[in-house]
C-alpha atoms as a PDB file:
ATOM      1  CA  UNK A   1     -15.689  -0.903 -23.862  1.00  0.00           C
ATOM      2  CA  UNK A   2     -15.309  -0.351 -20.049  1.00  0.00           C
ATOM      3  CA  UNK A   3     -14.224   3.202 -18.815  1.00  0.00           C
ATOM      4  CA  UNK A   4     -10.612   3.861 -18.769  1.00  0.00           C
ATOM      5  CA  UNK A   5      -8.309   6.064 -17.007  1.00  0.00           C
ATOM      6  CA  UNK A   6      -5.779   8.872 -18.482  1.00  0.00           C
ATOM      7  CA  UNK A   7      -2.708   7.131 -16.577  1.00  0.00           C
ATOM      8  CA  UNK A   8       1.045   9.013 -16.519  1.00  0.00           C
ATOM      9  CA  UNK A   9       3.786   8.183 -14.675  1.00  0.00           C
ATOM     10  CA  UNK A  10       6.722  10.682 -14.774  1.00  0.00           C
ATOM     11  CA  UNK A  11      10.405  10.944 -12.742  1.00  0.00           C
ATOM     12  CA  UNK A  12      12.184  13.668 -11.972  1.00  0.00           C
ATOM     13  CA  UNK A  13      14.123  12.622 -14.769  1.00  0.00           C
ATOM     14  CA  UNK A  14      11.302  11.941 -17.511  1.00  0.00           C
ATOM     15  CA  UNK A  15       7.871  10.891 -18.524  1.00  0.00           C
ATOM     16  CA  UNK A  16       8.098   6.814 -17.989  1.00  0.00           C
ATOM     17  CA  UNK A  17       4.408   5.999 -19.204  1.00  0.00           C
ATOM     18  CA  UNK A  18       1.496   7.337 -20.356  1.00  0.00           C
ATOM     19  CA  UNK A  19      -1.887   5.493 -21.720  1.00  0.00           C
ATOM     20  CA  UNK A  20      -5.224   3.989 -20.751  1.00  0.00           C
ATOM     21  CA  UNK A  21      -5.579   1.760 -18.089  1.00  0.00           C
ATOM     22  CA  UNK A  22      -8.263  -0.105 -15.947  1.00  0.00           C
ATOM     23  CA  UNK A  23      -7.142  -0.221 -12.450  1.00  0.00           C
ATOM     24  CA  UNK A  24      -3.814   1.711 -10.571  1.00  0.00           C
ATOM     25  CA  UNK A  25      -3.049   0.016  -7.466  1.00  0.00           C
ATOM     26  CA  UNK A  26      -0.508   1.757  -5.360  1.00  0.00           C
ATOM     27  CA  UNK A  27       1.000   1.657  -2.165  1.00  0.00           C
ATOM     28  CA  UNK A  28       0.741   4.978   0.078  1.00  0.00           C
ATOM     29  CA  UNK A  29       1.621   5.959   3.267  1.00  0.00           C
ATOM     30  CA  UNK A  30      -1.852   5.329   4.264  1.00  0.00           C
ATOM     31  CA  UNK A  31      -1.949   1.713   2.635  1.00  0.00           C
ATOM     32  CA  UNK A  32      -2.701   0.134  -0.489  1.00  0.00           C
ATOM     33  CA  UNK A  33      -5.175   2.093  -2.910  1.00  0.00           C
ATOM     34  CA  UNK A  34      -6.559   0.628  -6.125  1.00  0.00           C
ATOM     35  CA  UNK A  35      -8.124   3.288  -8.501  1.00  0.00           C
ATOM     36  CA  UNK A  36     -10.962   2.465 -10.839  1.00  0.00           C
ATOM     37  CA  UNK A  37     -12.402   5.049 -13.539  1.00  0.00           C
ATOM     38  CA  UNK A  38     -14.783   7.418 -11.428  1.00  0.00           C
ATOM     39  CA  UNK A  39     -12.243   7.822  -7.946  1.00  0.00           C
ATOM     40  CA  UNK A  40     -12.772  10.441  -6.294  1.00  0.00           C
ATOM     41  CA  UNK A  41      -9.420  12.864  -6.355  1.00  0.00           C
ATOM     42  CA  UNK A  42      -6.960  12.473  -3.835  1.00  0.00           C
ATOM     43  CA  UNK A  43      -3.347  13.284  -3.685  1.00  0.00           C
ATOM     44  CA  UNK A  44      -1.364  10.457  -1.671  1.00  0.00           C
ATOM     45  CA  UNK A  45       2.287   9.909  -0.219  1.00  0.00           C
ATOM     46  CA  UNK A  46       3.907   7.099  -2.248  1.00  0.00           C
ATOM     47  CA  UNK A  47       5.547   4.664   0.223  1.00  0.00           C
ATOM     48  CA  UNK A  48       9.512   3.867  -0.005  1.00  0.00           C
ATOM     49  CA  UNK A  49      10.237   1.928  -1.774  1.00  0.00           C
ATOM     50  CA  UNK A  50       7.233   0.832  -3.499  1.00  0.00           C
ATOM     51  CA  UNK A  51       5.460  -0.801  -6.414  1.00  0.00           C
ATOM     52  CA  UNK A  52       3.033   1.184  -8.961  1.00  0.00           C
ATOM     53  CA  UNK A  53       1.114  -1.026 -10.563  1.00  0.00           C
ATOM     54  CA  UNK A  54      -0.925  -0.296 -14.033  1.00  0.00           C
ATOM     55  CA  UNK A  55      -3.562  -3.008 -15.112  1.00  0.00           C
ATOM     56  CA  UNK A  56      -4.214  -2.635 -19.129  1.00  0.00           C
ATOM     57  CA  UNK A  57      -7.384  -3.636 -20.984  1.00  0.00           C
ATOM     58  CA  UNK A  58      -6.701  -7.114 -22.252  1.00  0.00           C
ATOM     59  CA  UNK A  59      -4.917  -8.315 -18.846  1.00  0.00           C
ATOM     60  CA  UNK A  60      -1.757  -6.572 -19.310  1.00  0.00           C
ATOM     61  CA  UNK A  61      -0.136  -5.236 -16.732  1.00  0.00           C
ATOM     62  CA  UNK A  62       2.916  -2.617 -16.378  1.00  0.00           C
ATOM     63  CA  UNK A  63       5.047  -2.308 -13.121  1.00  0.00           C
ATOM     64  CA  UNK A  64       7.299   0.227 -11.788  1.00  0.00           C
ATOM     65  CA  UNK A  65       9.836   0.294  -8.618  1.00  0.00           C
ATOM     66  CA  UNK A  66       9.028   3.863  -7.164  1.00  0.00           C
ATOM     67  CA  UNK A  67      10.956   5.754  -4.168  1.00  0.00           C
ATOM     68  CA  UNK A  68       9.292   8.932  -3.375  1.00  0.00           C
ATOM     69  CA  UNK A  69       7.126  11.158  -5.019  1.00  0.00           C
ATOM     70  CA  UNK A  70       3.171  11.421  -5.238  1.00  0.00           C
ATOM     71  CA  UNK A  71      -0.146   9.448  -6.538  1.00  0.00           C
ATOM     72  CA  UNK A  72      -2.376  12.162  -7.614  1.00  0.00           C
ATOM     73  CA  UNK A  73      -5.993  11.313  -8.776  1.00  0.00           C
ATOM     74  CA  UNK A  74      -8.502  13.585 -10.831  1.00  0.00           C
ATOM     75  CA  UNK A  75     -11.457  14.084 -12.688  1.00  0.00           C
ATOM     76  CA  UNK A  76      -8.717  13.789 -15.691  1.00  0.00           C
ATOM     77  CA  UNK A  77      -7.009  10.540 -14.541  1.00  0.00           C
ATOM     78  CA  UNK A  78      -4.071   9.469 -12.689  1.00  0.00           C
ATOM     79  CA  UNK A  79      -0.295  11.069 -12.426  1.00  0.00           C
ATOM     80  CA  UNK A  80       2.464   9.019 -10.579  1.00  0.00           C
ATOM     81  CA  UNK A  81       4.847  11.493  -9.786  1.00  0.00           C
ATOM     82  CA  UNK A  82       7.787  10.022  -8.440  1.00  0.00           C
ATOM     83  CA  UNK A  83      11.644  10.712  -7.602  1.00  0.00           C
ATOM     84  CA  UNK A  84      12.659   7.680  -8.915  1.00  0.00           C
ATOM     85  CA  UNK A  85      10.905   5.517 -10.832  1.00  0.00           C
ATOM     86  CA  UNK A  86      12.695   2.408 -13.152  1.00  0.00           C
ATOM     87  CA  UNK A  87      10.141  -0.854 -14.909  1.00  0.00           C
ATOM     88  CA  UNK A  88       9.868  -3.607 -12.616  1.00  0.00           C
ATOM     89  CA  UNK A  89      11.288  -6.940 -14.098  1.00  0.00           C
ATOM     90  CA  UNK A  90       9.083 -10.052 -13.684  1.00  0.00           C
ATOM     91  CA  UNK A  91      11.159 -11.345 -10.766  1.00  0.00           C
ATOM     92  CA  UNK A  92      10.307  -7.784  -8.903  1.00  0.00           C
ATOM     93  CA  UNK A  93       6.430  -8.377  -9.158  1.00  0.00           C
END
């Protein structure tokens, strides 16, 4: 099995998500960022409004509408920490 990542993703109001993922792409203030097991840590501005995108083993993949808030990477995984955060709907993606 491929390495995964620790992924969360949490609102101000609750903890959305939380699981193992493949890939996190993300869109910062700096750009677009995909992160793949083994990233080095960075703590980014999430861009408004924005998608957060989680890629699953198997081909999966969950979506969320984000405003605000913070991609943080570590040696322990990935946190999405955003203001607002809702599941995108298939039309959204």
């Amino acid at each position: 099995m491929a390495k995964q990542l620790h992924v969360e993703v949490v609102s101000v109001e609750e903890k959305l998500w939380t699981g193992e993922a493949e890939m996190v792409v993300a869109r910062t203030t700096e750009g677009e960022l995909g992160v793949l097991p083994g990233h080095a840590p960075l703590l980014g501005l999430l861009k408004e409004p924005s998608q957060v995108r989680i890629k699953r083993a198997g081909g999966e993949q969950i979506a969320y509408e984000v405003s605000g808030g913070f991609l943080s990477v570590t040696g322990e995984g990935v946190t999405v920490l955003a203001e607002s955060a809702t599941p995108a709907t298939a039309s959204n993606r």
